[in-house]
Structure formats: C-alpha cells, structure tokens
C-alpha atoms as a PDB file:
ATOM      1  CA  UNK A   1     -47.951-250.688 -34.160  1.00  0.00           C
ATOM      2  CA  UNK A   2     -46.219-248.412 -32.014  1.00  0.00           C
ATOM      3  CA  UNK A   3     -42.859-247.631 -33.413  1.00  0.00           C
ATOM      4  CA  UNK A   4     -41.380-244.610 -31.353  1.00  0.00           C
ATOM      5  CA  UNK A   5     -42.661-244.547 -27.705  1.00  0.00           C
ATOM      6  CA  UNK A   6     -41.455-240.913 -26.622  1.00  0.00           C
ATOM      7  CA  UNK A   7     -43.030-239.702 -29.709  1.00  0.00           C
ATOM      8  CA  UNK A   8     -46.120-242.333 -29.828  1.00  0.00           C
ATOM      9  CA  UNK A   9     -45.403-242.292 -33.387  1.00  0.00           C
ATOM     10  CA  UNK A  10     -46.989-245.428 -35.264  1.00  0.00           C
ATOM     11  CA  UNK A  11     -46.018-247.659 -38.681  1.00  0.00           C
ATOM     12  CA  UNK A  12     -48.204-245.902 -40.126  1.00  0.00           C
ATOM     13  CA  UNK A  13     -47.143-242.633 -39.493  1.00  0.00           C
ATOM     14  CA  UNK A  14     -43.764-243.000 -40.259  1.00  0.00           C
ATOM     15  CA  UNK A  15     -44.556-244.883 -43.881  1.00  0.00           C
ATOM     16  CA  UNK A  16     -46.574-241.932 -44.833  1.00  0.00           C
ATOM     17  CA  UNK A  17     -43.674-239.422 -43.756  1.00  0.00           C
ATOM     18  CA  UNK A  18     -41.906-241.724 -46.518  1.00  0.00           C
ATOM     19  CA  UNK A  19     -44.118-242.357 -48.800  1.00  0.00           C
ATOM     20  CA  UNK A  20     -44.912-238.247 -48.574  1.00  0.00           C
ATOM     21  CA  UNK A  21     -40.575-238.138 -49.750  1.00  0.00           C
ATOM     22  CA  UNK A  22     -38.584-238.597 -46.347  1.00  0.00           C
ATOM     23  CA  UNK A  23     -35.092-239.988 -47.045  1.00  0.00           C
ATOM     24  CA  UNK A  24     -33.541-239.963 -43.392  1.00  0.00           C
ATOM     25  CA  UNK A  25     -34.819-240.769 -40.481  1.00  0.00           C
ATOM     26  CA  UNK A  26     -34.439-236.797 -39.437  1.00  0.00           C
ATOM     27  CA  UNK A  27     -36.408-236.051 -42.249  1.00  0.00           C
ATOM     28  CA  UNK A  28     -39.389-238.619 -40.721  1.00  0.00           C
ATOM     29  CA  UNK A  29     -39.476-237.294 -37.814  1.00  0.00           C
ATOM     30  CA  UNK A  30     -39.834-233.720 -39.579  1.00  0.00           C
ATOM     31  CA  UNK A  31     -42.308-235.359 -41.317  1.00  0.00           C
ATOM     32  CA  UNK A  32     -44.378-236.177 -38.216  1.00  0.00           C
ATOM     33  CA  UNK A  33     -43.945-233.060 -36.842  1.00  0.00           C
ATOM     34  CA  UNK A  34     -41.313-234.448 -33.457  1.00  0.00           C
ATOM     35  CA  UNK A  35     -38.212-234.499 -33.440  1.00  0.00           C
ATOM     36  CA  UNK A  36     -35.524-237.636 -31.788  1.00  0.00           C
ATOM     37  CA  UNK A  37     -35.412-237.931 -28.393  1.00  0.00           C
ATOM     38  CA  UNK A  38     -33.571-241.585 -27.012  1.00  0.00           C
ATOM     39  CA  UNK A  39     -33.392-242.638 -30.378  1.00  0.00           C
ATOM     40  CA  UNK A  40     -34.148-246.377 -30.058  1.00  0.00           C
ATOM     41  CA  UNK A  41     -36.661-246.330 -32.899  1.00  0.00           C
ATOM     42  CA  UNK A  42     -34.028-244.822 -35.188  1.00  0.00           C
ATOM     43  CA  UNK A  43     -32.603-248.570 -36.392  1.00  0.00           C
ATOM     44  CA  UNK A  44     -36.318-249.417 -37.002  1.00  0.00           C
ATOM     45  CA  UNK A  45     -36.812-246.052 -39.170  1.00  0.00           C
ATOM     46  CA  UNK A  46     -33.974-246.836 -40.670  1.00  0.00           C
ATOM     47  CA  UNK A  47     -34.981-250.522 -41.668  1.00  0.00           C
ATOM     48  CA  UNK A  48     -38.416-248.935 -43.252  1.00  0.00           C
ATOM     49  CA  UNK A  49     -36.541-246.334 -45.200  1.00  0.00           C
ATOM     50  CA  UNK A  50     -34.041-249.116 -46.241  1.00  0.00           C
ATOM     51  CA  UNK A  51     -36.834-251.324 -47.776  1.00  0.00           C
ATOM     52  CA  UNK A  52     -38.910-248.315 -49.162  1.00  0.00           C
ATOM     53  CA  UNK A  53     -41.581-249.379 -46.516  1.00  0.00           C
ATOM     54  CA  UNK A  54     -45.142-247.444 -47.590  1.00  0.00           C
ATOM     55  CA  UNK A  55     -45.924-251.395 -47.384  1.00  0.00           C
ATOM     56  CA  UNK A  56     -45.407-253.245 -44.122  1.00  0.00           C
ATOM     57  CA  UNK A  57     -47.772-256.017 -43.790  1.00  0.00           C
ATOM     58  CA  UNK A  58     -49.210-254.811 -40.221  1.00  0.00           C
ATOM     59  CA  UNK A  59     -49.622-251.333 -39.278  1.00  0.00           C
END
C-alpha cells in the first residue's frame, strides 16, 4: 500500500526504515532516502512508529 504519494513510498518501505532503527518520522524518511514534502502521510508514519509497526497485516 501506498503510504506517501509525493514520495511513492510504500508500508513496506517505511516499516523497514523502522524496523532498520527510525524513531521519527524525519528519521523514516532519511531512511528511505526522501525527504517531507505536503506532509499528509506524516500522521500515518506516525501511527506505525507509535505501534512499533515492522508488522502491519497488509503491505
């Protein structure tokens, strides 16, 4: 699933930018090699960080 649009970054991506040790959602995007840009995935990021996702059921 397609979390961030502007930086077609998936579930997947962003639960291995945690599961590799990211803490904030700056650090994901780090991580994945983008940076924020209109922000609307951040409360999503956020809400995966929040419930140590490495483990949504869909990706």
């Amino acid at each position: 699933m397609v979390v961030c649009h502007c930086n077609r970054l998936t579930q997947a991506q962003i639960t291995a930018a945690i599961a590799a040790g990211a803490s904030r959602p700056a650090e994901v995007y780090a991580g994945c090699g983008c940076g924020a840009q209109c922000g609307c995935c951040c409360r999503t990021i956020l809400d995966l960080l929040r419930t140590g996702e490495g483990a949504c059921p869909s990706n």
